[in-house]
PDB file of N, CA and C in Angstrom:
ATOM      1  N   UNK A   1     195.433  10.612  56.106  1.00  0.00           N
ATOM      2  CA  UNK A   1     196.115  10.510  57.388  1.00  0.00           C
ATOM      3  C   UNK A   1     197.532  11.048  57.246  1.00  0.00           C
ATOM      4  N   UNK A   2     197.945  11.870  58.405  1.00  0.00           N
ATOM      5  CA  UNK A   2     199.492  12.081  57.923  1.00  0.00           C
ATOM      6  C   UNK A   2     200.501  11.023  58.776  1.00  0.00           C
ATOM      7  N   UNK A   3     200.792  11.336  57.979  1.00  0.00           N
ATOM      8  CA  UNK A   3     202.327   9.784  58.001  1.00  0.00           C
ATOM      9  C   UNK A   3     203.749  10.075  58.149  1.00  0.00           C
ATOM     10  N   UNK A   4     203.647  11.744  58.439  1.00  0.00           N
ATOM     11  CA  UNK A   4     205.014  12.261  58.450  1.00  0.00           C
ATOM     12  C   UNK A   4     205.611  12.206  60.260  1.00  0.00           C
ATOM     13  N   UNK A   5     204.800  11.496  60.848  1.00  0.00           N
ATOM     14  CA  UNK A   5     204.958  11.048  62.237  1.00  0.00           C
ATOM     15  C   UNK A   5     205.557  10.004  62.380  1.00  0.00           C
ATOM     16  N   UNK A   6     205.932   8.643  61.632  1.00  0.00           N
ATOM     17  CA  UNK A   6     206.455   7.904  61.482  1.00  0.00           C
ATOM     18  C   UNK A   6     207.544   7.488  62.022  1.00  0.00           C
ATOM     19  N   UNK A   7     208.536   8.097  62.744  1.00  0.00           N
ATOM     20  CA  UNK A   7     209.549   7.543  63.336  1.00  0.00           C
ATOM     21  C   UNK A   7     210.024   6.726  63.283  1.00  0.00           C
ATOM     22  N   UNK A   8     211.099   6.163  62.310  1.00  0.00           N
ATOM     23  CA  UNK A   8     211.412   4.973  62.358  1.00  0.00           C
ATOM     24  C   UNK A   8     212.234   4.287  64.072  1.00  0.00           C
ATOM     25  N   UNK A   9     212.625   5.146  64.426  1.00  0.00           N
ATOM     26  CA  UNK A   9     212.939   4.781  66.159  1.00  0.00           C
ATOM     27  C   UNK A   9     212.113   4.387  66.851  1.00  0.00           C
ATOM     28  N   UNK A  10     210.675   4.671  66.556  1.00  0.00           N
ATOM     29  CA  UNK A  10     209.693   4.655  66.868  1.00  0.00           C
ATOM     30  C   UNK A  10     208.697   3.181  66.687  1.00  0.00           C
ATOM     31  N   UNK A  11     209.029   2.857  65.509  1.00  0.00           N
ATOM     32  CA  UNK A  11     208.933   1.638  64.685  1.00  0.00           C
ATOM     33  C   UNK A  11     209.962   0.304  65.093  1.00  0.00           C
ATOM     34  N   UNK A  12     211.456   1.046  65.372  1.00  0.00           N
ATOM     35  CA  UNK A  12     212.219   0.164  66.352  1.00  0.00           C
ATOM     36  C   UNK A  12     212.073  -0.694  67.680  1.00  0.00           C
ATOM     37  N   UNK A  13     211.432   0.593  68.345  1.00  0.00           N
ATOM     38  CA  UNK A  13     211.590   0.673  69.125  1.00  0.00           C
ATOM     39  C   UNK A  13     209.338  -0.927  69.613  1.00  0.00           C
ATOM     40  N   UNK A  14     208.775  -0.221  68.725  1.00  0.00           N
ATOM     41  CA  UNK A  14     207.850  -1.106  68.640  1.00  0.00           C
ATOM     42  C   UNK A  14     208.332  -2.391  68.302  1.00  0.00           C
ATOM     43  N   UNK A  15     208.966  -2.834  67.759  1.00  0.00           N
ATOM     44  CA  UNK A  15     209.164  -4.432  67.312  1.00  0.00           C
ATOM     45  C   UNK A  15     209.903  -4.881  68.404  1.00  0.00           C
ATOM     46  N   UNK A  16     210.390  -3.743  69.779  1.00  0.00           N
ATOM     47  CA  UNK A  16     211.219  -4.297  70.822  1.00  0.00           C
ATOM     48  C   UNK A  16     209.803  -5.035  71.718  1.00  0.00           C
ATOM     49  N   UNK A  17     208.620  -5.068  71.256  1.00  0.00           N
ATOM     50  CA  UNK A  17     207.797  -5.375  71.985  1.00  0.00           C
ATOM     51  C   UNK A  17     207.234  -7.065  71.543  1.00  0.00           C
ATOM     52  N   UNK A  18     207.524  -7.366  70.354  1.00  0.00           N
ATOM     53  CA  UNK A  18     207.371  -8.696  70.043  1.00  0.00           C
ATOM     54  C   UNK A  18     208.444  -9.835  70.628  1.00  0.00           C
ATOM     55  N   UNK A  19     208.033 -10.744  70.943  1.00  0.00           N
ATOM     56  CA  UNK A  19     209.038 -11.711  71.179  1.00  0.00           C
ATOM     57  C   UNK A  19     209.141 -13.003  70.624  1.00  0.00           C
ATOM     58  N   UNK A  20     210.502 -13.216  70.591  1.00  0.00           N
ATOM     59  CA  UNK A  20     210.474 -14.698  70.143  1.00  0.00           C
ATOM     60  C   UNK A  20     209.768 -15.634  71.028  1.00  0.00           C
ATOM     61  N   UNK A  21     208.365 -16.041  70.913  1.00  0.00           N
ATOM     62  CA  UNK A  21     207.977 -17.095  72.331  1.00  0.00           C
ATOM     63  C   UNK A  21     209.181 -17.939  72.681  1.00  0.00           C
ATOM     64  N   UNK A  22     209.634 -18.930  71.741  1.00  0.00           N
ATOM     65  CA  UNK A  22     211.249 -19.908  72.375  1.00  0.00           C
ATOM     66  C   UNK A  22     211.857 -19.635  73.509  1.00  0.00           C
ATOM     67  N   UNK A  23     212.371 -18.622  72.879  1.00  0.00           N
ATOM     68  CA  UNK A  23     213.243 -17.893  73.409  1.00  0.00           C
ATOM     69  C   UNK A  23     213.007 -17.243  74.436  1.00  0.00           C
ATOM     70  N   UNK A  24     211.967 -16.301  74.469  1.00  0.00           N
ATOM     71  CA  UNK A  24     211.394 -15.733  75.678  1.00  0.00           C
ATOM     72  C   UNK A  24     212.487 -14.044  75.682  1.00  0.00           C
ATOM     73  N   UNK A  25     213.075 -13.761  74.396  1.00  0.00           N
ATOM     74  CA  UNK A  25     213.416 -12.437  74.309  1.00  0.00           C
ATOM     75  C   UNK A  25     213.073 -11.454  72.907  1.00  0.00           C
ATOM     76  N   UNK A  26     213.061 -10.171  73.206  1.00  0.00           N
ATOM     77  CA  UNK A  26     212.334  -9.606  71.473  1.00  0.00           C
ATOM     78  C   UNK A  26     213.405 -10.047  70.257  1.00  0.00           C
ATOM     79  N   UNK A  27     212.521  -9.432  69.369  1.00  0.00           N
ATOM     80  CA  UNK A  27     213.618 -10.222  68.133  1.00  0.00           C
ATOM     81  C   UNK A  27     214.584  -9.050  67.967  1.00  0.00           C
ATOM     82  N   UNK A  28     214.443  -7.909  68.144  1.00  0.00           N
ATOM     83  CA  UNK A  28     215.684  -6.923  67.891  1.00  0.00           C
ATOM     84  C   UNK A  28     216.775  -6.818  68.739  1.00  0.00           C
ATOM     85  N   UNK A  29     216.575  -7.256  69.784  1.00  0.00           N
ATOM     86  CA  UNK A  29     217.865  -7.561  70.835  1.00  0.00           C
ATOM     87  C   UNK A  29     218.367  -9.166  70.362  1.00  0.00           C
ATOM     88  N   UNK A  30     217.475  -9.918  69.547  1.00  0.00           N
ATOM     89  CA  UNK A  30     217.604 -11.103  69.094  1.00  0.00           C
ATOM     90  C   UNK A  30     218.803 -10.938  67.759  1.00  0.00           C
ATOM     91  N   UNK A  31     218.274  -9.751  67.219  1.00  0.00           N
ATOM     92  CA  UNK A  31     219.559  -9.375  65.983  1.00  0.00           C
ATOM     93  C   UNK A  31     218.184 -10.336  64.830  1.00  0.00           C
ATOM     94  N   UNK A  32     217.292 -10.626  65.539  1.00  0.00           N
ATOM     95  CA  UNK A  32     216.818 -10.539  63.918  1.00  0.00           C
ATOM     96  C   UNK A  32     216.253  -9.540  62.953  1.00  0.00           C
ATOM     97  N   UNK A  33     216.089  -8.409  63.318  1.00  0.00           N
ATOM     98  CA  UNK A  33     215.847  -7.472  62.164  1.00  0.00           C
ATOM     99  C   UNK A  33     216.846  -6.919  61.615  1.00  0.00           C
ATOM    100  N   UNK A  34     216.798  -6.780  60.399  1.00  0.00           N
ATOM    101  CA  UNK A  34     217.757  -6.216  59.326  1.00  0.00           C
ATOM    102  C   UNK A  34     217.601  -5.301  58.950  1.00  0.00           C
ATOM    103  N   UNK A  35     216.033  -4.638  58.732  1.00  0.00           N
ATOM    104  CA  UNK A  35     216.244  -3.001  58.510  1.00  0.00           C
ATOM    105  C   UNK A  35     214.727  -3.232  58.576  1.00  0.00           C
ATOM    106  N   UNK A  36     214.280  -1.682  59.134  1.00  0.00           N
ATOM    107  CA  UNK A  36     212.688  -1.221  58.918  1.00  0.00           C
ATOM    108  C   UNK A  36     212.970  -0.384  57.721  1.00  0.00           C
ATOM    109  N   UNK A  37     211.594  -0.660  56.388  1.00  0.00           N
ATOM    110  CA  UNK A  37     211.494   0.904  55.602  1.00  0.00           C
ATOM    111  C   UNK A  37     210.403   1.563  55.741  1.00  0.00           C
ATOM    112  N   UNK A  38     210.307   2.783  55.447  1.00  0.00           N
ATOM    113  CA  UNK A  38     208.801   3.279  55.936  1.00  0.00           C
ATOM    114  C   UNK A  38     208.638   4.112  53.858  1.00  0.00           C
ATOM    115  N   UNK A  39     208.021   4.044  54.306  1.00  0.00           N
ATOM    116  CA  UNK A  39     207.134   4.974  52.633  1.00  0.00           C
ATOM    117  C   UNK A  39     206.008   5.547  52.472  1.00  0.00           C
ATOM    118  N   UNK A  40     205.840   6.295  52.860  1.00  0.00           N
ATOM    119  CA  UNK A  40     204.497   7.056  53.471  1.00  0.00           C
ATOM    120  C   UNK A  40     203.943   6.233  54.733  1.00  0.00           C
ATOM    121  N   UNK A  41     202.704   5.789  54.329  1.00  0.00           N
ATOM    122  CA  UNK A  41     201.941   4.842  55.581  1.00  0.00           C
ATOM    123  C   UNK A  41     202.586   3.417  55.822  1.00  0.00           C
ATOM    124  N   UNK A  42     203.519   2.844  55.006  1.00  0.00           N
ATOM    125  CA  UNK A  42     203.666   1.493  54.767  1.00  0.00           C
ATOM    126  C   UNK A  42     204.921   1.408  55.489  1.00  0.00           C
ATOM    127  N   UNK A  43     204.676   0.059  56.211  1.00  0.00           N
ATOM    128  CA  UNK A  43     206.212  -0.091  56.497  1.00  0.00           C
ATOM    129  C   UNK A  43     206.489  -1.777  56.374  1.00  0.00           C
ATOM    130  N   UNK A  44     208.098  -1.981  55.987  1.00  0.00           N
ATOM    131  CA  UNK A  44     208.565  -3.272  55.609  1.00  0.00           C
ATOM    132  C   UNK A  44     209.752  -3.352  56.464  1.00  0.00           C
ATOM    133  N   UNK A  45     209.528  -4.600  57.534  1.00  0.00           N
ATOM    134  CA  UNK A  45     210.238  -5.314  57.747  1.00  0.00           C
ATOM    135  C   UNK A  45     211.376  -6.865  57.086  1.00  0.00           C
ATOM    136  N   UNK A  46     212.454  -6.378  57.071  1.00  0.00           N
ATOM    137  CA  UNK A  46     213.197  -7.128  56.544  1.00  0.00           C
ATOM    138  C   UNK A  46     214.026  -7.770  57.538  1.00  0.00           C
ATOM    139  N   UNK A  47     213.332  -9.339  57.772  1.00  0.00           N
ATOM    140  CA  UNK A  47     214.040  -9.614  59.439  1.00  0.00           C
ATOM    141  C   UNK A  47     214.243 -11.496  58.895  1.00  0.00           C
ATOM    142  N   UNK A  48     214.915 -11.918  60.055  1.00  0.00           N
ATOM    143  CA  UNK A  48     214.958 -13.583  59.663  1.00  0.00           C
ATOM    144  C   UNK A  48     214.952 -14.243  61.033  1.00  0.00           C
ATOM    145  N   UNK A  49     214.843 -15.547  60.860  1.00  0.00           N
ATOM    146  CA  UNK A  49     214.808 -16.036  62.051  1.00  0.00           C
ATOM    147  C   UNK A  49     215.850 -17.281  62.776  1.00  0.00           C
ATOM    148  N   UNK A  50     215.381 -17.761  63.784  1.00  0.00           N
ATOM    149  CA  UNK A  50     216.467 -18.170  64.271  1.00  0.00           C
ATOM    150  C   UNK A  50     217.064 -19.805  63.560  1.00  0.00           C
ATOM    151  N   UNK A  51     216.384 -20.150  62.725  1.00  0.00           N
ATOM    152  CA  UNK A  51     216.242 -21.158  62.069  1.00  0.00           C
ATOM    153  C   UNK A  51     215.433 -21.541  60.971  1.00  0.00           C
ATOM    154  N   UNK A  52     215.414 -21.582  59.816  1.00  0.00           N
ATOM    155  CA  UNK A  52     214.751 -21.260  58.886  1.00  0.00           C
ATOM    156  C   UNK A  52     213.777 -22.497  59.072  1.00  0.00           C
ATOM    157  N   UNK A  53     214.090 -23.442  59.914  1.00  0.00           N
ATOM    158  CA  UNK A  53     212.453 -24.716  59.877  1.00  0.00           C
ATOM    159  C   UNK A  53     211.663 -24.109  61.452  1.00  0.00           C
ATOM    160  N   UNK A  54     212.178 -22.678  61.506  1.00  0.00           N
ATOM    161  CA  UNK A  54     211.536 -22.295  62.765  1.00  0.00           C
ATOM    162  C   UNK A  54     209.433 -22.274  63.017  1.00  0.00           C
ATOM    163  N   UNK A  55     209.854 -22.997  64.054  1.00  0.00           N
ATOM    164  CA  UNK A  55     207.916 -23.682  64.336  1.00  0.00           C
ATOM    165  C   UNK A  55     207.182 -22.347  63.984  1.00  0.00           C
ATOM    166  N   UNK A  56     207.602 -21.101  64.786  1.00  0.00           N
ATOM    167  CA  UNK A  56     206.939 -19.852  64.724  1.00  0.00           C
ATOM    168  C   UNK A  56     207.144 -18.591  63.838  1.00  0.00           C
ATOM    169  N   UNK A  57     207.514 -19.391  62.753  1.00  0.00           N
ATOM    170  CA  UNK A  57     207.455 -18.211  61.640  1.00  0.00           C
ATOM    171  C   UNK A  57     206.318 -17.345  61.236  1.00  0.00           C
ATOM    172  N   UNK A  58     205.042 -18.174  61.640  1.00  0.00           N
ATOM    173  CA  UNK A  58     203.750 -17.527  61.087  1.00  0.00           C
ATOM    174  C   UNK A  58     203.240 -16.521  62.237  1.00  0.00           C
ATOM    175  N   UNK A  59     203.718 -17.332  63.392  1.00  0.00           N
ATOM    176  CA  UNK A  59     203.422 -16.420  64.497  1.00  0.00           C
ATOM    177  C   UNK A  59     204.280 -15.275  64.654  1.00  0.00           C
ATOM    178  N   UNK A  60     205.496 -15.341  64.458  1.00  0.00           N
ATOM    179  CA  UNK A  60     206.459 -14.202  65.184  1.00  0.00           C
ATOM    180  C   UNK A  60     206.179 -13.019  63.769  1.00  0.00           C
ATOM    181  N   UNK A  61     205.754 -13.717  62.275  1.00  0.00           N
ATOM    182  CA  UNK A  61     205.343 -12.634  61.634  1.00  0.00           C
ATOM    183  C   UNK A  61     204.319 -11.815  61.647  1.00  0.00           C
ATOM    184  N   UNK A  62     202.799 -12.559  62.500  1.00  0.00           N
ATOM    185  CA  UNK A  62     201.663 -11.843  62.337  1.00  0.00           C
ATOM    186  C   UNK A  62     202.054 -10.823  64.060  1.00  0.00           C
ATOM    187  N   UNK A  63     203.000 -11.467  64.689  1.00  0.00           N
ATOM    188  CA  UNK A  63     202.875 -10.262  65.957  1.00  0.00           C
ATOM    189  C   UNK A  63     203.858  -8.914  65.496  1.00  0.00           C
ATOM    190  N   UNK A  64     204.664  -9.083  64.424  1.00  0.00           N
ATOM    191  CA  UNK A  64     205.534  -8.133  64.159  1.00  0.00           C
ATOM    192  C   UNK A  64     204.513  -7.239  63.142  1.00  0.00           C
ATOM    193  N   UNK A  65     203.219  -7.801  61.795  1.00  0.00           N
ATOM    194  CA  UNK A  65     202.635  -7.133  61.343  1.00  0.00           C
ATOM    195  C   UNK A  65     201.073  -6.416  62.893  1.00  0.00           C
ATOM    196  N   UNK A  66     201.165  -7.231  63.452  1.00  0.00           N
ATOM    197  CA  UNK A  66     200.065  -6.749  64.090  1.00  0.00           C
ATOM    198  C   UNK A  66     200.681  -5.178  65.163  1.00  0.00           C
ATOM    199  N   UNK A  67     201.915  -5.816  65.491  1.00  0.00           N
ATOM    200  CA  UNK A  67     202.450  -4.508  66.560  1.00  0.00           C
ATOM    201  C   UNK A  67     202.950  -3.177  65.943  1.00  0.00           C
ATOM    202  N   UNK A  68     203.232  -3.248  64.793  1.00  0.00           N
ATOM    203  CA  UNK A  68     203.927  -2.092  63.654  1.00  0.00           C
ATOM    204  C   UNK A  68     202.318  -1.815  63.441  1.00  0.00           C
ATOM    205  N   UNK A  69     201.105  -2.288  63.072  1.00  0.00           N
ATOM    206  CA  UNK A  69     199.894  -1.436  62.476  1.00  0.00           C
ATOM    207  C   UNK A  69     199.393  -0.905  63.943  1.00  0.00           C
ATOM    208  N   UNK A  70     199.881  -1.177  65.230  1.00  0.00           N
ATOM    209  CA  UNK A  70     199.296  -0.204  65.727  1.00  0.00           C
ATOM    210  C   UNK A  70     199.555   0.682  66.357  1.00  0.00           C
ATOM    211  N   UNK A  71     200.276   1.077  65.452  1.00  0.00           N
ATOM    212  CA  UNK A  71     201.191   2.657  65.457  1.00  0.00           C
ATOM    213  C   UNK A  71     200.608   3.265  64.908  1.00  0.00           C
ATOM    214  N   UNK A  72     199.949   4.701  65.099  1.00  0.00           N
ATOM    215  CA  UNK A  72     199.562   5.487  64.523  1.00  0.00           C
ATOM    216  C   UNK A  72     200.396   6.073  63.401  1.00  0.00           C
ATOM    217  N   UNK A  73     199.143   5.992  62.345  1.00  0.00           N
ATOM    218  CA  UNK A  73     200.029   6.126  60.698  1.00  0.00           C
ATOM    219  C   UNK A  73     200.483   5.525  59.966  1.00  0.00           C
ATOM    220  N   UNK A  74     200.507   4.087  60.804  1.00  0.00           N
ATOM    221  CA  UNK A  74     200.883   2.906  59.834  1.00  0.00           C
ATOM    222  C   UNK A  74     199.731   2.437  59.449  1.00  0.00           C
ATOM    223  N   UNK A  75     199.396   2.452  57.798  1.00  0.00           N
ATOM    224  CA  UNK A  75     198.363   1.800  57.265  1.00  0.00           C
ATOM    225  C   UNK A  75     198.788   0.543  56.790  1.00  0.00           C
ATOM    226  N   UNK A  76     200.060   0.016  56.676  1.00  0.00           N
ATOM    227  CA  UNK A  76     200.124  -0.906  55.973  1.00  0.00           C
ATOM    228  C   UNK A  76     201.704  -1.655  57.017  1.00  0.00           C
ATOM    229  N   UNK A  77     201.264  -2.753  56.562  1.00  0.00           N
ATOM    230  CA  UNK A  77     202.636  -3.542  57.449  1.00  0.00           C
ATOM    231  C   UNK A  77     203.100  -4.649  56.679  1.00  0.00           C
ATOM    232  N   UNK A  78     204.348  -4.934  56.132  1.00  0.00           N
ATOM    233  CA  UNK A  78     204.891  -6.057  55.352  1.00  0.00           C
ATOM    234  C   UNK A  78     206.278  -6.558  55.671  1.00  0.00           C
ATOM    235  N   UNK A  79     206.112  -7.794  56.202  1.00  0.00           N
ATOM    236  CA  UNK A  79     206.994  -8.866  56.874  1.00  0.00           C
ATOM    237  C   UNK A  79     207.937  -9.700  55.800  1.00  0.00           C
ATOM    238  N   UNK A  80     209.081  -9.196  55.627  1.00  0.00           N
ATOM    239  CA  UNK A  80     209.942 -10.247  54.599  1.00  0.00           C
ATOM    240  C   UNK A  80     210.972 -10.906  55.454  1.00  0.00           C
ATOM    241  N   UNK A  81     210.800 -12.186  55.208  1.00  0.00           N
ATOM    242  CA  UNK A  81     211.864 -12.752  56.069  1.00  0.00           C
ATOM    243  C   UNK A  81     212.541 -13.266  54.823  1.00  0.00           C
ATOM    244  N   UNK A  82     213.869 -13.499  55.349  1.00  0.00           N
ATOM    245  CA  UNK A  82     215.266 -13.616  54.763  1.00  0.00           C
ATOM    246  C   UNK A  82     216.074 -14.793  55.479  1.00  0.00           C
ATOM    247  N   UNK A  83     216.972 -15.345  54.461  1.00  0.00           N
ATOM    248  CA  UNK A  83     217.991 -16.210  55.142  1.00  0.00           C
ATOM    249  C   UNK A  83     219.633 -15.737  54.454  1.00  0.00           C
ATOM    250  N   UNK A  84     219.760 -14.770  53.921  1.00  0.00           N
ATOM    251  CA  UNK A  84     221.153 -14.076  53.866  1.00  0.00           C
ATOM    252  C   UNK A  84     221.021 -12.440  54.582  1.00  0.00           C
ATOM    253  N   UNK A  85     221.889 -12.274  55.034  1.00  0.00           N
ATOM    254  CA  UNK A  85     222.493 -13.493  56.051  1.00  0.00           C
ATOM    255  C   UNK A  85     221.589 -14.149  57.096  1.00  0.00           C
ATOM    256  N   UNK A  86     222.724 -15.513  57.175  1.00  0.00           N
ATOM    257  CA  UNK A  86     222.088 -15.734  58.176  1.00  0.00           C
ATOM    258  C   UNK A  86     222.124 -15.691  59.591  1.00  0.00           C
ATOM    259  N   UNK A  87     221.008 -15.473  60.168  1.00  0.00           N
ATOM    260  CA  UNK A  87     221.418 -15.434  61.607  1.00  0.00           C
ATOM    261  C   UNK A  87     222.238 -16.162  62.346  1.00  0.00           C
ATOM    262  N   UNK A  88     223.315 -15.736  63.768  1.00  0.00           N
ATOM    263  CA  UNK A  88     223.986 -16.376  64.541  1.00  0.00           C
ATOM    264  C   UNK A  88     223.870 -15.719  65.296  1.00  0.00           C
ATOM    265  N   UNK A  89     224.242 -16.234  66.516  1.00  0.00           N
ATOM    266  CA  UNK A  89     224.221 -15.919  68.216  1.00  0.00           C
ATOM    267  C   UNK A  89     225.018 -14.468  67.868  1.00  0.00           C
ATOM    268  N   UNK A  90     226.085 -14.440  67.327  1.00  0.00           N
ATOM    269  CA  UNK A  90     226.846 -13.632  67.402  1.00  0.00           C
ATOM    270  C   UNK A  90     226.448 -11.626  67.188  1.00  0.00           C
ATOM    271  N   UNK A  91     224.904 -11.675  66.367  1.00  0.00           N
ATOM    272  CA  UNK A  91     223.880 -10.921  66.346  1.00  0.00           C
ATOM    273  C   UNK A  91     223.277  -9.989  67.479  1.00  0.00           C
ATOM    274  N   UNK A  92     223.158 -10.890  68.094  1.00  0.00           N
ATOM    275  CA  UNK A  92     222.765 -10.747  69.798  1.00  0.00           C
ATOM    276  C   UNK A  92     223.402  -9.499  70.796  1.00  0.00           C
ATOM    277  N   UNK A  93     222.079  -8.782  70.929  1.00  0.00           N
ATOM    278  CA  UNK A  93     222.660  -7.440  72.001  1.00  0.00           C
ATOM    279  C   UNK A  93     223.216  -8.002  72.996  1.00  0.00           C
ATOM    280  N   UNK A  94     223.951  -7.501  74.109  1.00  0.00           N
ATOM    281  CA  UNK A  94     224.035  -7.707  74.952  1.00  0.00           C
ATOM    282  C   UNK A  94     223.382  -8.101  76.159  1.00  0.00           C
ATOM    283  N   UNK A  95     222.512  -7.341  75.963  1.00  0.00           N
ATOM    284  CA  UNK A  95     221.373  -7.714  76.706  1.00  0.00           C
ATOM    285  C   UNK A  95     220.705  -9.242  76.798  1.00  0.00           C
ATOM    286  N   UNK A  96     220.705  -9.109  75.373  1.00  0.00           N
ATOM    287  CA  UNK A  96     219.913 -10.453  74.916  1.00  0.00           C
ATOM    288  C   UNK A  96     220.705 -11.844  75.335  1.00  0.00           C
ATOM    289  N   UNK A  97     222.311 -11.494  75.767  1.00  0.00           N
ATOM    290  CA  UNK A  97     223.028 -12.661  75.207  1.00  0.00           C
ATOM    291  C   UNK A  97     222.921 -12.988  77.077  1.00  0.00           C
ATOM    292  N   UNK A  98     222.873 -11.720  77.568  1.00  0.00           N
ATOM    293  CA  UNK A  98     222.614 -11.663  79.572  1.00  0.00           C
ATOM    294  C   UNK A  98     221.534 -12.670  79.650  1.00  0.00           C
ATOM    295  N   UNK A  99     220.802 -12.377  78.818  1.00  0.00           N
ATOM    296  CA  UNK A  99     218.949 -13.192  79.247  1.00  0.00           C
ATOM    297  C   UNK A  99     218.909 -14.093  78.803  1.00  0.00           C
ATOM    298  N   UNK A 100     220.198 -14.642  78.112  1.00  0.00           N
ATOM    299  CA  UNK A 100     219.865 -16.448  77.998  1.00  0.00           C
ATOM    300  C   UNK A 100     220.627 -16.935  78.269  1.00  0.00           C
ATOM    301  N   UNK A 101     221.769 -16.253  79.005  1.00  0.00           N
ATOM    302  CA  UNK A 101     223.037 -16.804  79.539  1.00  0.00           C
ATOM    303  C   UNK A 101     224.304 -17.333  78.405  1.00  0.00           C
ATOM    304  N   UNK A 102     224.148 -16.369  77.013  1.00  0.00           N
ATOM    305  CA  UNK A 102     225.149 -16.415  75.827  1.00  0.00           C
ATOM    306  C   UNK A 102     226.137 -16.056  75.950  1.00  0.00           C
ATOM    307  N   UNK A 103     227.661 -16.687  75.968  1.00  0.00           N
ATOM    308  CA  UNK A 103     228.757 -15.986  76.067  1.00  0.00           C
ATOM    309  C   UNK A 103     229.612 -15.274  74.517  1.00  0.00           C
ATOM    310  N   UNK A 104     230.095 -14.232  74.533  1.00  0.00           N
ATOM    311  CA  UNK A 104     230.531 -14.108  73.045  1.00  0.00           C
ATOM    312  C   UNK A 104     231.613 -15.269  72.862  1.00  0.00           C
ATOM    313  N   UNK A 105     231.919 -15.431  71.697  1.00  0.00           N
ATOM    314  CA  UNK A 105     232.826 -16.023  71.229  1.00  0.00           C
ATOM    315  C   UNK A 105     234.646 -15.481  71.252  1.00  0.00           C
TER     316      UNK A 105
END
């Protein structure tokens, strides 16, 4: 399969489609992803969440591996979550901070 289609914007722009259920906004306007890598077919998410005793860790990881494999060319999908750093509101697009009514600091 070729894999040189990959886009990581593309890959961005896919994880804008998962959401935090809680919350009711995606996790990249959430500021939880930290970086996509791609390597041929494979790609690794390096993201964290909003609370490390968070209820939906298992969930918000299998919708982030399920929505990245169905991208054409992704054969492989791997979810690392992290707690350095850690997340704060302060993360938060603008957008995101509009849709839950967050003010900056």
């Amino acid at each position: 399969m070729n894999t040189a289609a990959l886009d990581p914007q593309l890959l961005w722009e896919t994880l804008r489609q998962v959401d935090d259920p809680e919350l009711g906004c995606n996790i990249v306007d959430l500021g939880l992803v930290y970086d996509v890598r791609v390597e041929g077919g494979a790609v690794t998410v390096v993201m964290t969440l909003t609370t490390q005793g968070c209820p939906m860790h298992e969930s918000i990881g299998r919708g982030v591996s399920e929505a990245l494999l169905a991208v054409p060319g992704v054969e492989d999908a791997q979810v690392d979550i992290v707690w350095d750093p850690p997340w704060c509101p302060d993360m938060m697009s603008e957008a995101a901070r509009e849709r839950l009514g967050v003010r900056r600091r």
